[in-house]
PDB file of N, CA and C in Angstrom:
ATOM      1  N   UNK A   1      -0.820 -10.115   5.057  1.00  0.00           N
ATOM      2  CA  UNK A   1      -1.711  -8.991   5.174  1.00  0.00           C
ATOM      3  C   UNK A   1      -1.553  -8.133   3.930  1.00  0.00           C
ATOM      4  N   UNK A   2      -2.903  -7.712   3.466  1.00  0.00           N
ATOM      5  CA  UNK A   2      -2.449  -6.724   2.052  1.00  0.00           C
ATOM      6  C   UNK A   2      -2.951  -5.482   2.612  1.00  0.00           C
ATOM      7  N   UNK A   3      -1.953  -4.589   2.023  1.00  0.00           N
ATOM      8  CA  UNK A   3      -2.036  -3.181   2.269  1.00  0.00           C
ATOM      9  C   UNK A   3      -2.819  -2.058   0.916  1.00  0.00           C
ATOM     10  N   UNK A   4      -3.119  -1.646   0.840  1.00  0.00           N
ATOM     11  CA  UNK A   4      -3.840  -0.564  -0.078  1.00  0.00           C
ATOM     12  C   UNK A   4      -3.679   1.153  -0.173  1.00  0.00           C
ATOM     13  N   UNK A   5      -2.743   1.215  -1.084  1.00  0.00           N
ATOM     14  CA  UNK A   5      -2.787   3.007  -1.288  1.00  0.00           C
ATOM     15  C   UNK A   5      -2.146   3.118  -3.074  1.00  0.00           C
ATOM     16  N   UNK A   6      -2.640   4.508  -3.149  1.00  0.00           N
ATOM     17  CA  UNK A   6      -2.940   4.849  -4.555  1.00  0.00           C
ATOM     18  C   UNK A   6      -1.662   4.871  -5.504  1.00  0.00           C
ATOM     19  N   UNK A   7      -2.069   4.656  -6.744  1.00  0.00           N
ATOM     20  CA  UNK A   7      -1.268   3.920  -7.739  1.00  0.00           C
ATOM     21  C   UNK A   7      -0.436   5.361  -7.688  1.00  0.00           C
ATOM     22  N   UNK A   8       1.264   5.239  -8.155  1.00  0.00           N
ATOM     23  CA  UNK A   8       1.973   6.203  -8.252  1.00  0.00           C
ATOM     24  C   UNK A   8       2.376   7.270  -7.353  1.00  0.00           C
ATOM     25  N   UNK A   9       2.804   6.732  -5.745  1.00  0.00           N
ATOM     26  CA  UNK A   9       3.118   7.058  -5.111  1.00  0.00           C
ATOM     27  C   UNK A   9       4.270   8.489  -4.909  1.00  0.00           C
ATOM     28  N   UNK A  10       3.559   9.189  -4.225  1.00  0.00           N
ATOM     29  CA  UNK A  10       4.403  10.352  -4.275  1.00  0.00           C
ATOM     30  C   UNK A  10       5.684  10.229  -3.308  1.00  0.00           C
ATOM     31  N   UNK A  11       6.911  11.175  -2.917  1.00  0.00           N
ATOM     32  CA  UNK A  11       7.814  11.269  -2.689  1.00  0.00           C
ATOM     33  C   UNK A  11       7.295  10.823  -0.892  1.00  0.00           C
ATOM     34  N   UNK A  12       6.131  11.339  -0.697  1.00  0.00           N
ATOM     35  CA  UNK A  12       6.174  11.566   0.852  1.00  0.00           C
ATOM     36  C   UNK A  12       5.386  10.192   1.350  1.00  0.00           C
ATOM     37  N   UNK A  13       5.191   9.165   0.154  1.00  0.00           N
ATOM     38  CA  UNK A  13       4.868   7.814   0.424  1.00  0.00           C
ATOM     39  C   UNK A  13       5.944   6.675   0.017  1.00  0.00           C
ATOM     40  N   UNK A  14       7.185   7.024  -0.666  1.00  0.00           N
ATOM     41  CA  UNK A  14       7.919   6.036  -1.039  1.00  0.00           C
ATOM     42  C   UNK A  14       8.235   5.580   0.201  1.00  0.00           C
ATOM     43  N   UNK A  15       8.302   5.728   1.236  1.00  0.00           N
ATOM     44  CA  UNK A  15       9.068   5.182   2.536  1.00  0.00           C
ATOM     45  C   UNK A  15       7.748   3.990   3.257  1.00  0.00           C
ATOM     46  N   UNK A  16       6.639   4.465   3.138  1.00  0.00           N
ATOM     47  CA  UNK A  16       5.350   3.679   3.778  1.00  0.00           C
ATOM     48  C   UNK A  16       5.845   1.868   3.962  1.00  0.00           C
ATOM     49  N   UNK A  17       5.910   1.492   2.311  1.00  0.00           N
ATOM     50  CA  UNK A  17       5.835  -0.269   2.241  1.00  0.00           C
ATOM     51  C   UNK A  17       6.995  -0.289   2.825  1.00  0.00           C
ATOM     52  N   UNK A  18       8.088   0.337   2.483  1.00  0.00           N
ATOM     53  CA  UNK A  18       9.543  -0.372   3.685  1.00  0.00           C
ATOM     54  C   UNK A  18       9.421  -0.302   5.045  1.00  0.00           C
ATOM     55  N   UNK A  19       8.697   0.993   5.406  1.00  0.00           N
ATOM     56  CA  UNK A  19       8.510   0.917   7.034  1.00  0.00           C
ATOM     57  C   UNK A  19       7.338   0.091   7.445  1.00  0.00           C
ATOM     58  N   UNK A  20       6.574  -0.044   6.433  1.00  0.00           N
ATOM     59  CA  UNK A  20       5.911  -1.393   7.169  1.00  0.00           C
ATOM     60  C   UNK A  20       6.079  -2.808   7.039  1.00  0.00           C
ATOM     61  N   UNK A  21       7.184  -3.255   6.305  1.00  0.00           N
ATOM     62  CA  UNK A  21       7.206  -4.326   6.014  1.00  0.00           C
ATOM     63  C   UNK A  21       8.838  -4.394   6.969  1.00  0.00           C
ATOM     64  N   UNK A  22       9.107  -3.717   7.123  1.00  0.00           N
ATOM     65  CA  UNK A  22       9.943  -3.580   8.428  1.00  0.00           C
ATOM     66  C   UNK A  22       9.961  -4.043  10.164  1.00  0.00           C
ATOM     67  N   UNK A  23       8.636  -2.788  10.307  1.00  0.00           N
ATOM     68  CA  UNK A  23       8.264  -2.651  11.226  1.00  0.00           C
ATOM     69  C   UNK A  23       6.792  -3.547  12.058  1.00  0.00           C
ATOM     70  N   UNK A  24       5.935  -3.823  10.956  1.00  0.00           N
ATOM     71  CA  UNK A  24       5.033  -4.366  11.073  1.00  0.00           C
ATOM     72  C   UNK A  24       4.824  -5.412  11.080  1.00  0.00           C
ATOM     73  N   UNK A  25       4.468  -5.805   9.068  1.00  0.00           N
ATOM     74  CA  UNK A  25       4.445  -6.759   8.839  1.00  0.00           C
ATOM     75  C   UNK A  25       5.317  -7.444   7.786  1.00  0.00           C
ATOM     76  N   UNK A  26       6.495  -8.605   8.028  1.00  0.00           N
ATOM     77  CA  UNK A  26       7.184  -8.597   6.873  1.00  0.00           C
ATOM     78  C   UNK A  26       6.772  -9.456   5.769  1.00  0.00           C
ATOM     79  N   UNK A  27       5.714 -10.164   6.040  1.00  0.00           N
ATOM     80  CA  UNK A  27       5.423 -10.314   4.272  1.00  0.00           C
ATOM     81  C   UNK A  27       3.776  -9.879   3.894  1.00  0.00           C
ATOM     82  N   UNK A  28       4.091  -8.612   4.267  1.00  0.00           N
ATOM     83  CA  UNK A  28       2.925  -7.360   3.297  1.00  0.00           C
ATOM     84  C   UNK A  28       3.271  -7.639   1.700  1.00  0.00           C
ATOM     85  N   UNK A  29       2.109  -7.258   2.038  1.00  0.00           N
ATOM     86  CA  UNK A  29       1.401  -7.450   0.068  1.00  0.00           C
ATOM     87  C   UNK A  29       0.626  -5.992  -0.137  1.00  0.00           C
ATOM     88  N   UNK A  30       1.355  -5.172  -1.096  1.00  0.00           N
ATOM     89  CA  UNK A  30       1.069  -4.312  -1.615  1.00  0.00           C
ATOM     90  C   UNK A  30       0.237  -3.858  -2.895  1.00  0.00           C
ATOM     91  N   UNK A  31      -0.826  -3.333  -2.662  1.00  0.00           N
ATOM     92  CA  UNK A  31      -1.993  -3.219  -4.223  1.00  0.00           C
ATOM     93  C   UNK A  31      -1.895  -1.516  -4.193  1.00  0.00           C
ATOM     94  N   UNK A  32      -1.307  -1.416  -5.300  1.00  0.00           N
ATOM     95  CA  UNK A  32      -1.093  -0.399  -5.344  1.00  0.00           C
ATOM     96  C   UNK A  32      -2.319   0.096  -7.048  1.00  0.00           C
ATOM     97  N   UNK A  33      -3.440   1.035  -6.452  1.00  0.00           N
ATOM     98  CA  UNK A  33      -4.597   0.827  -7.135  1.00  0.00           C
ATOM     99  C   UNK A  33      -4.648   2.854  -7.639  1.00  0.00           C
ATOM    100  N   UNK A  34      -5.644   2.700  -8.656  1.00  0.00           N
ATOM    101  CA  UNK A  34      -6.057   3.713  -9.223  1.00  0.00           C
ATOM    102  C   UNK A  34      -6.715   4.635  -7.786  1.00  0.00           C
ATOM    103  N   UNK A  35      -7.048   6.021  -7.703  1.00  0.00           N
ATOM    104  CA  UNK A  35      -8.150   6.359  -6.936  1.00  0.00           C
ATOM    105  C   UNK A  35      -9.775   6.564  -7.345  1.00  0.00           C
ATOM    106  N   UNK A  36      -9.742   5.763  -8.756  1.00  0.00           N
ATOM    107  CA  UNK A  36     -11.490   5.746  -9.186  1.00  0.00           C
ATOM    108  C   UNK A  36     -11.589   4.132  -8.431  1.00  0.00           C
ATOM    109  N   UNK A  37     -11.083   3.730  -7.864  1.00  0.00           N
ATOM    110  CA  UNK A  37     -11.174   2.239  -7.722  1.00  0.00           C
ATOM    111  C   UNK A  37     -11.154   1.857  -5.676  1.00  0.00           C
ATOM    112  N   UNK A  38     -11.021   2.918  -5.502  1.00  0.00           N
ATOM    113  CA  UNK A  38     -10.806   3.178  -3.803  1.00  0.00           C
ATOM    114  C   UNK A  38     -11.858   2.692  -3.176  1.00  0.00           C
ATOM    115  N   UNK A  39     -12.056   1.712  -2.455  1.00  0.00           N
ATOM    116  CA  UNK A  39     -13.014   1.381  -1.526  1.00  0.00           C
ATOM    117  C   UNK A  39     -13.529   0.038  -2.132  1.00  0.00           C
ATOM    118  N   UNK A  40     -13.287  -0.761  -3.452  1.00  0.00           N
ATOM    119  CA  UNK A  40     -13.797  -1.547  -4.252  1.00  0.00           C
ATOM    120  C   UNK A  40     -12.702  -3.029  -4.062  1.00  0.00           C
ATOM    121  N   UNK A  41     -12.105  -2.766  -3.319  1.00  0.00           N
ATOM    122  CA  UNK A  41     -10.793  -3.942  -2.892  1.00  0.00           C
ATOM    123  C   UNK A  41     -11.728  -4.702  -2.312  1.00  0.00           C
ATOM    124  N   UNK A  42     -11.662  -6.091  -1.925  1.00  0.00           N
ATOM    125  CA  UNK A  42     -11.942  -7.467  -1.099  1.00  0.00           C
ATOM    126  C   UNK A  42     -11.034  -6.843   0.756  1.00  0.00           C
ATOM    127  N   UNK A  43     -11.900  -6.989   1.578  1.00  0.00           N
ATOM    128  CA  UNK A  43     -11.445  -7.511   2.678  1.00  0.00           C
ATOM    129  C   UNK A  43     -11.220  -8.776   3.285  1.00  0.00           C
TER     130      UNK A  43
END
């Protein structure tokens, strides 16, 4: 499963990919993208 949030993650997102690749799903795939580029990913 790939996950999607914005390039250069702030302090109150460093925890997100470990708790979900934890909790969720463990082999998440992370795209970690610009926000001029938001909504333009493949489903």
């Amino acid at each position: 499963m790939n996950w999607v949030t914005r390039e250069r993650p702030v302090i109150d997102r460093i925890a997100y990919p470990w708790l979900i690749t934890w909790f969720v799903e463990r082999k998440a795939a992370f795209l970690f993208v610009p926000p001029e580029q938001r909504g333009l990913s493949p489903r």
